[in-house]
C-alpha atoms as a PDB file:
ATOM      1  CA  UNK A   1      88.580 105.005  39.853  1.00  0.00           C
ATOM      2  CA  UNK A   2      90.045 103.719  42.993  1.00  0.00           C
ATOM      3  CA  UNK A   3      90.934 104.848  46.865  1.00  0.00           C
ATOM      4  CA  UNK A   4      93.863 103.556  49.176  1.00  0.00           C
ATOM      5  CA  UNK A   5      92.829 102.899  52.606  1.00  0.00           C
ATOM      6  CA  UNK A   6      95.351 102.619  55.397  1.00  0.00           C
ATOM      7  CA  UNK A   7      94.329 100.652  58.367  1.00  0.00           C
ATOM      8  CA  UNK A   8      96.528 102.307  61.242  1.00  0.00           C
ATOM      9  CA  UNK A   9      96.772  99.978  65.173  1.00  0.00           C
ATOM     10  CA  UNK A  10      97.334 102.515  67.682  1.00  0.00           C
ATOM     11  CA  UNK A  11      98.068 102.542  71.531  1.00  0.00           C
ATOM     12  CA  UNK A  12      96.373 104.617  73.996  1.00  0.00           C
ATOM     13  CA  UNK A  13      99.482 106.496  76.385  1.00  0.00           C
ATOM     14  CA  UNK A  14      96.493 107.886  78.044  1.00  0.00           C
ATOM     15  CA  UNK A  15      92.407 108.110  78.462  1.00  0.00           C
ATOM     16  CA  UNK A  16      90.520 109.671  75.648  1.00  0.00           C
ATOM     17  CA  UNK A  17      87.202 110.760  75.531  1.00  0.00           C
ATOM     18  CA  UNK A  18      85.189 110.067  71.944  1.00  0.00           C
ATOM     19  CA  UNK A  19      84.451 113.689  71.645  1.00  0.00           C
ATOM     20  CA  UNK A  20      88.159 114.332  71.448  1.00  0.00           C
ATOM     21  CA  UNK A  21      89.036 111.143  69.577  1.00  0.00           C
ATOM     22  CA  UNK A  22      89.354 112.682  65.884  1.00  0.00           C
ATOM     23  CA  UNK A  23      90.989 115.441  66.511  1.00  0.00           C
ATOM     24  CA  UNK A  24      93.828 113.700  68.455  1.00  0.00           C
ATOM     25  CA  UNK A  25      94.349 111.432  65.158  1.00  0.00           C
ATOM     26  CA  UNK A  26      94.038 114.602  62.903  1.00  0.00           C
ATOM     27  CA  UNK A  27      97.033 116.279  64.957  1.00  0.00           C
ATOM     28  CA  UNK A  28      98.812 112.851  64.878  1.00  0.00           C
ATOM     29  CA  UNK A  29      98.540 112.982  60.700  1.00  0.00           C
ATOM     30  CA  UNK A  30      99.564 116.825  60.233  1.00  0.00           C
ATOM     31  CA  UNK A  31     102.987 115.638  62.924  1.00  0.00           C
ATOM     32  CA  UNK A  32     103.608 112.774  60.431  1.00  0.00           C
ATOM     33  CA  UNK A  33     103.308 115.194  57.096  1.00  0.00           C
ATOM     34  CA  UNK A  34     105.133 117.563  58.947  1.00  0.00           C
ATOM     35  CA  UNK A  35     108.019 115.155  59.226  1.00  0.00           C
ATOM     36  CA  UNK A  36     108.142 115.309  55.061  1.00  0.00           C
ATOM     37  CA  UNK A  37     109.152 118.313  53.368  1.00  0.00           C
ATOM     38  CA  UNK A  38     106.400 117.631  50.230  1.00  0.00           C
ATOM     39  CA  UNK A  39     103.733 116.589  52.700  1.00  0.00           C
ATOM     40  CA  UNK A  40     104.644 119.548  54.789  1.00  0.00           C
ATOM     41  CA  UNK A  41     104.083 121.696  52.149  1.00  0.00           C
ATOM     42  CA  UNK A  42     101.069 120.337  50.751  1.00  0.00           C
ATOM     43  CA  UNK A  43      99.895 120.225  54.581  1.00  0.00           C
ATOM     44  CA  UNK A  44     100.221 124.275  54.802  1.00  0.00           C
ATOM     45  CA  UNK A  45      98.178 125.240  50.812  1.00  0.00           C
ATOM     46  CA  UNK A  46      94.543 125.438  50.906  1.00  0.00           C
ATOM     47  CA  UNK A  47      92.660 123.785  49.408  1.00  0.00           C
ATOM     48  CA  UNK A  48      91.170 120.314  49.376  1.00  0.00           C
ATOM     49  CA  UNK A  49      93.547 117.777  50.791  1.00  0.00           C
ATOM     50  CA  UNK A  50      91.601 114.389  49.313  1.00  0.00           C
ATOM     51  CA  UNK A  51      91.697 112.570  52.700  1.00  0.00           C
ATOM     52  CA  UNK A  52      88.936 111.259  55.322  1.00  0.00           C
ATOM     53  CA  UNK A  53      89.439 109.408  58.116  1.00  0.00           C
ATOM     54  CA  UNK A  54      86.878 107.577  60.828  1.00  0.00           C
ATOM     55  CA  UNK A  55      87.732 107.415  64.103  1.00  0.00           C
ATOM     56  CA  UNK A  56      88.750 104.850  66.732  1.00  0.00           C
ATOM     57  CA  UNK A  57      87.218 101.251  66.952  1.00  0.00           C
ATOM     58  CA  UNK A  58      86.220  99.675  68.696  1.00  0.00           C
ATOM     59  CA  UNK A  59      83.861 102.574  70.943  1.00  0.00           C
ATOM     60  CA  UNK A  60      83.868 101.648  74.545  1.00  0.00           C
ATOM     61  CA  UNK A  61      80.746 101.325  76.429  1.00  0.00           C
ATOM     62  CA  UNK A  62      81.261 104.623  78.239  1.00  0.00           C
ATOM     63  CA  UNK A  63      82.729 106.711  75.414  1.00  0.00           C
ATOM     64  CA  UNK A  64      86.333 106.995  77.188  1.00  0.00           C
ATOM     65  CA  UNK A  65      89.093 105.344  75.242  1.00  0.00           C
ATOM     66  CA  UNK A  66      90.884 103.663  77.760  1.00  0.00           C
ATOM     67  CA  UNK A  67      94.879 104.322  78.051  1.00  0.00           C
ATOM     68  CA  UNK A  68      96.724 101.016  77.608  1.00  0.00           C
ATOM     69  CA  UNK A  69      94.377  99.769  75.047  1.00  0.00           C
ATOM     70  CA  UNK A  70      95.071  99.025  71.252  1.00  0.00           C
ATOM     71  CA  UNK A  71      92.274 100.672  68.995  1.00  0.00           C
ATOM     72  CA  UNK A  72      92.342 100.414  65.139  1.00  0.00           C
ATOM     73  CA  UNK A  73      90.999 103.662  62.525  1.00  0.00           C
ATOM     74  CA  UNK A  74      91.296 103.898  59.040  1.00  0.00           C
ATOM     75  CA  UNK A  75      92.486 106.871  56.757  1.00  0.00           C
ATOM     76  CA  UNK A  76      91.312 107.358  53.355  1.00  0.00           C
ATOM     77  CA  UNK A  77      92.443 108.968  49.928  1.00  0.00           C
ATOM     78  CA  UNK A  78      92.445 108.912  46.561  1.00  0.00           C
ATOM     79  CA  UNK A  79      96.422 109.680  46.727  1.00  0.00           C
ATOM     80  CA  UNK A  80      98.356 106.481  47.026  1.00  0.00           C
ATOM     81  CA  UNK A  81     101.586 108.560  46.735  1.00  0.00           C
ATOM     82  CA  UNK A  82     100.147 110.606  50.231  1.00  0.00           C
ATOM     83  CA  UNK A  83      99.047 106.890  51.887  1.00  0.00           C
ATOM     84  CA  UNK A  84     101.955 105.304  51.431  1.00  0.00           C
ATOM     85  CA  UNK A  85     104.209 107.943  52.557  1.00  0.00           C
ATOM     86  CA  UNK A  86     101.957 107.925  55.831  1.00  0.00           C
ATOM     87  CA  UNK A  87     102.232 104.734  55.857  1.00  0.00           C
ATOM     88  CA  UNK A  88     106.004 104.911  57.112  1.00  0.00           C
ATOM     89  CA  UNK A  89     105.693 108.543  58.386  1.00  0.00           C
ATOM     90  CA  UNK A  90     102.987 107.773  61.057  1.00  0.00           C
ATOM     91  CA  UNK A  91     105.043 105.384  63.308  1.00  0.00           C
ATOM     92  CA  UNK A  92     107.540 107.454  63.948  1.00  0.00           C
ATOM     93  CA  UNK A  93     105.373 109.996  65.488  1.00  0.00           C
ATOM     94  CA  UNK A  94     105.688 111.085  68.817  1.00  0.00           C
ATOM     95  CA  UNK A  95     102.824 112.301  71.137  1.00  0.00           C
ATOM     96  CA  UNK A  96     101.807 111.712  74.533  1.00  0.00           C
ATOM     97  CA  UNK A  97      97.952 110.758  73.784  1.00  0.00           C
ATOM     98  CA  UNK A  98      98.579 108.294  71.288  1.00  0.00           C
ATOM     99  CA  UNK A  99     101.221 105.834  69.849  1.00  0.00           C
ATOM    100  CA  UNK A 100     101.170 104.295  66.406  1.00  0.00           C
ATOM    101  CA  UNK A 101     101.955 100.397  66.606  1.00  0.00           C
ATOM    102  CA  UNK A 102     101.637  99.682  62.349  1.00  0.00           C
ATOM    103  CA  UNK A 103      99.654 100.593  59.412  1.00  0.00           C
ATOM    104  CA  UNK A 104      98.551  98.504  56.466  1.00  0.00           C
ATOM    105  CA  UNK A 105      97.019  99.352  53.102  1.00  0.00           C
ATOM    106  CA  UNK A 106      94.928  98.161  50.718  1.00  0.00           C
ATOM    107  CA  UNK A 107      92.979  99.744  46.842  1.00  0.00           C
ATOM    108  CA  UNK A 108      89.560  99.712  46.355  1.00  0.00           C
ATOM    109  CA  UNK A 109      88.354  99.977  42.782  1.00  0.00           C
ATOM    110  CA  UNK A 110      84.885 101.944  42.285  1.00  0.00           C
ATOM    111  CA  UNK A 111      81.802  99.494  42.336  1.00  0.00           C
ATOM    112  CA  UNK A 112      78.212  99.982  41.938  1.00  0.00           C
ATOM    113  CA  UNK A 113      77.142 102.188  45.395  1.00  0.00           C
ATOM    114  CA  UNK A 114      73.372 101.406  46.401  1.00  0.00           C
ATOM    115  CA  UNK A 115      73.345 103.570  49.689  1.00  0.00           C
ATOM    116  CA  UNK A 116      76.187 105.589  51.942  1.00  0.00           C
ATOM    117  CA  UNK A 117      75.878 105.533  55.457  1.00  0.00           C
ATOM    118  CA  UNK A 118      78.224 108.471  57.218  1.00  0.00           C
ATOM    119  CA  UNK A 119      80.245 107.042  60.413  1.00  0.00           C
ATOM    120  CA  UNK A 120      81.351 110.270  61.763  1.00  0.00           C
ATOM    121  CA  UNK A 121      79.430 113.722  61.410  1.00  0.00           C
ATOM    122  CA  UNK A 122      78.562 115.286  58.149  1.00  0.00           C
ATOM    123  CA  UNK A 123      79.396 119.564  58.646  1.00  0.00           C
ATOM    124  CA  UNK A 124      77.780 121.682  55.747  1.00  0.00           C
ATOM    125  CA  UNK A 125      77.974 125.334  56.389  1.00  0.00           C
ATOM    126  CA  UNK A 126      75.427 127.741  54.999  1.00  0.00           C
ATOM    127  CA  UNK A 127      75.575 131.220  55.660  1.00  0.00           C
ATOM    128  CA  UNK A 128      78.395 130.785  58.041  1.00  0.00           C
ATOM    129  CA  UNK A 129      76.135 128.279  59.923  1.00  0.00           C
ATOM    130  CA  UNK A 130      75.720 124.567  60.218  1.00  0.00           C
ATOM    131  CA  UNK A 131      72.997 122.663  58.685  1.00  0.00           C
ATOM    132  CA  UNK A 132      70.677 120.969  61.069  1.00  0.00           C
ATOM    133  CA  UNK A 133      68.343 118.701  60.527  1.00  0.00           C
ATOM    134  CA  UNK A 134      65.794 121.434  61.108  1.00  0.00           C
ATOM    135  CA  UNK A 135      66.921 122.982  57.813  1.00  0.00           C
ATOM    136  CA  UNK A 136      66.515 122.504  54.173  1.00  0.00           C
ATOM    137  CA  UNK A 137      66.839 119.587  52.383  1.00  0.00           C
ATOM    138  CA  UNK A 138      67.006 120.462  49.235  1.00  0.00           C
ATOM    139  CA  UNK A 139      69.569 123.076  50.011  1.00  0.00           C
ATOM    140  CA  UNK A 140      71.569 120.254  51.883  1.00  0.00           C
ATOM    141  CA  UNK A 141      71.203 117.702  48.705  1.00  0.00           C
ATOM    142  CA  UNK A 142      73.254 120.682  46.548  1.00  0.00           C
ATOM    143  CA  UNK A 143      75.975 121.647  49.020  1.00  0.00           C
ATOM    144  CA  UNK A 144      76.428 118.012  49.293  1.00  0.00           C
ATOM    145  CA  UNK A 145      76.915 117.627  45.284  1.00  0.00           C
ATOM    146  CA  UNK A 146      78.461 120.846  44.571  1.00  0.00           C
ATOM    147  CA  UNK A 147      80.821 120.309  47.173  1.00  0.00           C
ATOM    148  CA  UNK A 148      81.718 116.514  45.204  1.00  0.00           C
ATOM    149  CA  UNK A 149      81.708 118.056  41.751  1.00  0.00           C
ATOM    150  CA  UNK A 150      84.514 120.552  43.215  1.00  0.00           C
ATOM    151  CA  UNK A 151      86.713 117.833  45.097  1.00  0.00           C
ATOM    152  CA  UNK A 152      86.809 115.278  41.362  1.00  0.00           C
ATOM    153  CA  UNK A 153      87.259 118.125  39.416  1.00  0.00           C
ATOM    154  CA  UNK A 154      90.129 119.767  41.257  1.00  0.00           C
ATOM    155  CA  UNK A 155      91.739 116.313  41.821  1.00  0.00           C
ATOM    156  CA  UNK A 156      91.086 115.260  38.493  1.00  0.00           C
ATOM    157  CA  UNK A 157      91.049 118.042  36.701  1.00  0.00           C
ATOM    158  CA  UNK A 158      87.940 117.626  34.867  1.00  0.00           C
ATOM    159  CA  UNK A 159      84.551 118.848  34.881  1.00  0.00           C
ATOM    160  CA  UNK A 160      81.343 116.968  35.523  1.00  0.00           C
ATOM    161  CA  UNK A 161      78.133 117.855  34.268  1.00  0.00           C
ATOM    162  CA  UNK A 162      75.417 115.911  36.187  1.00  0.00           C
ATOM    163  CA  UNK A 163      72.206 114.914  34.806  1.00  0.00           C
ATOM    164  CA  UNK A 164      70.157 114.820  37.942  1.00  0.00           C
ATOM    165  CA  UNK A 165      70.855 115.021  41.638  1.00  0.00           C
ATOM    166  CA  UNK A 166      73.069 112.583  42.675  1.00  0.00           C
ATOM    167  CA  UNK A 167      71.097 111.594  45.827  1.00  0.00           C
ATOM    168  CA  UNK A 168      67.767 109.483  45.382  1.00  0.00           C
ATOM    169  CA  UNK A 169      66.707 110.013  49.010  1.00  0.00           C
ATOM    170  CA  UNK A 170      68.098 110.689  52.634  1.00  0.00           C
ATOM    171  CA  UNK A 171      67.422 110.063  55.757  1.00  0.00           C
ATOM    172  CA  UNK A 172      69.024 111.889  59.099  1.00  0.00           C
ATOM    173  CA  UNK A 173      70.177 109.531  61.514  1.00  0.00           C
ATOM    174  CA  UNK A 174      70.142 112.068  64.740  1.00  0.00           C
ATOM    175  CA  UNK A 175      67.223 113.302  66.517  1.00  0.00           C
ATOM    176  CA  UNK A 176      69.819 116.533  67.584  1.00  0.00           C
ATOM    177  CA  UNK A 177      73.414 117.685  66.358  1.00  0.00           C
ATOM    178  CA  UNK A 178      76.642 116.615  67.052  1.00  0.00           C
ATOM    179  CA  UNK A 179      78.828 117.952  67.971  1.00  0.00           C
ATOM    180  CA  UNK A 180      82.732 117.537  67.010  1.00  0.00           C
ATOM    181  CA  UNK A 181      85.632 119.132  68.904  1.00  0.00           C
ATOM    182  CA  UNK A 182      88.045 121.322  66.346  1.00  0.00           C
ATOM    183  CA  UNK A 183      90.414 123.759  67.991  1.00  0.00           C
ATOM    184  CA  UNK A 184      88.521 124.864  71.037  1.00  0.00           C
ATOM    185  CA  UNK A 185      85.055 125.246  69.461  1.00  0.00           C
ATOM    186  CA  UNK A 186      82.550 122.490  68.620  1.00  0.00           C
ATOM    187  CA  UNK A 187      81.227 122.261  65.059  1.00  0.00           C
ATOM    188  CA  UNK A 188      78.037 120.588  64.430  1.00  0.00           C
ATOM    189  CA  UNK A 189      77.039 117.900  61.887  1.00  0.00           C
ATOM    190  CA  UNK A 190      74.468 115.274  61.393  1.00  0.00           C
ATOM    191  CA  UNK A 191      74.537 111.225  60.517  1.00  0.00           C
ATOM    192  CA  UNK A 192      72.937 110.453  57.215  1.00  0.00           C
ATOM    193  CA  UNK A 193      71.695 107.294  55.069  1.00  0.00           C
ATOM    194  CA  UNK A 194      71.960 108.339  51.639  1.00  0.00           C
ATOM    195  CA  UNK A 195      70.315 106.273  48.810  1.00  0.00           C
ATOM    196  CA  UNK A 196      72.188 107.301  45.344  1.00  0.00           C
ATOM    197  CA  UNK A 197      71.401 107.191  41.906  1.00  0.00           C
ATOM    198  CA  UNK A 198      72.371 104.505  39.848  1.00  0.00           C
ATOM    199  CA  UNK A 199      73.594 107.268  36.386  1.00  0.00           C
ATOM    200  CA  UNK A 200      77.457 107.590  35.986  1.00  0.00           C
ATOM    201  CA  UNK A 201      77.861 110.289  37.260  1.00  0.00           C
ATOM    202  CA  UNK A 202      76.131 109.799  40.544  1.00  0.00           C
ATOM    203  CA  UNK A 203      78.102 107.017  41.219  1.00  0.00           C
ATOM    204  CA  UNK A 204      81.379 108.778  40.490  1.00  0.00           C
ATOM    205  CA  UNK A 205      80.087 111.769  42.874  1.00  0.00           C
ATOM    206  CA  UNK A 206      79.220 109.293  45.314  1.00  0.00           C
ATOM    207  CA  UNK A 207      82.577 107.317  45.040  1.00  0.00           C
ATOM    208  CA  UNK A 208      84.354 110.631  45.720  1.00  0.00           C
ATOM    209  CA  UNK A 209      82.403 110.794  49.186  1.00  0.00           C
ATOM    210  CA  UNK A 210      83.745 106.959  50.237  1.00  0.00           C
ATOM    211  CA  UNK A 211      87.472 107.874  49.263  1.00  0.00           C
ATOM    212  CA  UNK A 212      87.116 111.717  50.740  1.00  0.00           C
ATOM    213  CA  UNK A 213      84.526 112.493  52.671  1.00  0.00           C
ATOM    214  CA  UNK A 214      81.055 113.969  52.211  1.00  0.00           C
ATOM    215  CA  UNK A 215      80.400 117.750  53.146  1.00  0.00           C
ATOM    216  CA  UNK A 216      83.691 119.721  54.772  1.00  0.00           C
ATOM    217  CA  UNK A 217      86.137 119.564  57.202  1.00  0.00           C
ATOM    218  CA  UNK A 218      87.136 115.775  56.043  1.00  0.00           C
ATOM    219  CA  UNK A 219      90.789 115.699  57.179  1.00  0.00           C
ATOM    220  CA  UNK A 220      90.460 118.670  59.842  1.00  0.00           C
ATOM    221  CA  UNK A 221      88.777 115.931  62.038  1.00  0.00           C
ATOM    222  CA  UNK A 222      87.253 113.325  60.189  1.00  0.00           C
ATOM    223  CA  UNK A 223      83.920 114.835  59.102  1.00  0.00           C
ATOM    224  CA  UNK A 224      81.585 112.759  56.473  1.00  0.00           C
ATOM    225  CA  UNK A 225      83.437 109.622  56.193  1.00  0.00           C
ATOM    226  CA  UNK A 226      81.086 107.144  54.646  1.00  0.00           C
ATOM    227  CA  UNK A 227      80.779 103.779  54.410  1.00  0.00           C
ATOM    228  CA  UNK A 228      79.182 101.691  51.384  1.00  0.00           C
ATOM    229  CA  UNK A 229      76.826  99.204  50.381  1.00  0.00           C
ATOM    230  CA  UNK A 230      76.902  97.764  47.186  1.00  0.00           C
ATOM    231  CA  UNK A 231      73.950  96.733  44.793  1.00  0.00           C
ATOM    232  CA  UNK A 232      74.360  93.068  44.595  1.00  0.00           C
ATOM    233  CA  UNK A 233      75.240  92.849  48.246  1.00  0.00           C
ATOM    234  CA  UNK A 234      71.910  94.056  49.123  1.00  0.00           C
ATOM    235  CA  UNK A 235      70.356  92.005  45.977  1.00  0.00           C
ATOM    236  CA  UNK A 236      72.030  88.940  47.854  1.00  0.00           C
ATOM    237  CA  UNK A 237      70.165  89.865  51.036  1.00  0.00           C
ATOM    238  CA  UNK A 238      67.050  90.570  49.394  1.00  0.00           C
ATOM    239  CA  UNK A 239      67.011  87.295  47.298  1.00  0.00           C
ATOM    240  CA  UNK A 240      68.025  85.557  50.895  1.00  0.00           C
ATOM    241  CA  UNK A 241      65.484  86.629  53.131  1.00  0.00           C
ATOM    242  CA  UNK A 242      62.614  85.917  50.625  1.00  0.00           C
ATOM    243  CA  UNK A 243      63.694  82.105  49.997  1.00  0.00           C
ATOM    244  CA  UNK A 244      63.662  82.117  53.999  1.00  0.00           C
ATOM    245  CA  UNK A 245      60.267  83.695  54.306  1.00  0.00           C
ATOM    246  CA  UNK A 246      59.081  80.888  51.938  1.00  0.00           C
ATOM    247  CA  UNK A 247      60.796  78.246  53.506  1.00  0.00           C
ATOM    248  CA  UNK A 248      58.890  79.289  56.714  1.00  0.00           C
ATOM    249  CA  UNK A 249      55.629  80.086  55.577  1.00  0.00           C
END
């Protein structure tokens, strides 16, 4: 298994506050597959669309993206065929928030994941509600999975049948929602650490949330996108800070 990630340089044409960052660079996508009669197409079906995408970096002090000012986000997929055609699509796009300057992209094969940490808000809905961290957990742990299981097996078209629950433990990051702008209304989500388990399948599952998001609304505006640690990075850590603590003891 393996994701594309395209690392897109854009120009500010005008001040931006965070709130409104990700939806700004989820209009700026759907004008570049818009511009393609396949993407175009694909862009209009329902369905799951197998991108993510963070937002812009680096976050000013004060939360305004300042106009005049290069910023750099990243897009997501397991698609190369959809990256790459982005990749040329996007700087031709014309809006007056936002111009793209270049975009370069790079695969990541599947490695060992120890823990996921989400960048942008996580939005599960249940019972035409969003999870907060007031609610269930346990309920939250098998939208989170279900939700995975659907996105490999209608990109891959096959089923998994997991052995346990793919998440070892989670913690929530925010003390109160957050909330994400998305056509006039704000949809709430939550920040999570996520420790996985280490079965096949779990990692699979959990490689799916790295290339396309975890929970919904992943290329409406960004939701879920995770980042990654793997198992020997934090084994080289580990192994480093205890020589240190003996050297100092």
């Amino acid at each position: 298994m393996e994701y594309v990630q395209l690392t897109v340089t854009a120009f500010l044409l005008q001040d931006i506050h965070f709130s409104q960052a990700n939806e700004i660079i989820s209009d700026t996508i759907n004008k570049a597959m818009l511009m393609d009669d396949e993407l175009a197409a694909r862009h209009k079906e329902k369905g799951y669309k197998y991108y993510v995408f963070n937002s812009l970096y680096p976050l000013e002090p004060d939360k305004i993206y300042k106009k005049g000012r290069v910023y750099v986000f990243n897009i997501r997929s397991l698609d190369s065929i959809f990256i790459n055609s982005l990749r040329l699509l996007l700087p031709q796009v014309e809006d007056v928030r936002i111009k793209i300057i270049s975009c370069s992209g790079k695969r990541i094969r599947q490695r060992h994941i120890a823990e996921l940490y989400t960048m942008t808000p996580v939005i599960v809905t249940i019972d035409g509600k969003p999870w907060t961290e007031k609610g269930d957990l346990l309920l939250l742990h098998q939208r989170l999975q279900a939700n995975l299981e659907k996105k490999y097996k209608d990109f891959y078209h096959t089923t998994l049948t997991p052995v346990n629950n793919l998440i070892q433990r989670i913690q929530i990051l925010n003390k109160k929602p957050i909330a994400c702008s998305y056509k006039g209304i704000k949809l709430l989500g939550s920040k999570f650490k996520i420790w996985l388990n280490d079965d096949e399948i779990s990692q699979k599952l959990g490689f799916i949330a790295v290339a396309c998001g975890l929970g919904e609304k992943n290329s409406s505006i960004g939701a879920g996108f995770c980042e990654w640690r793997w198992e020997h990075v934090i084994w080289y850590y580990k192994n480093f800070w205890e020589t240190i603590q003996k050297i100092w003891r």
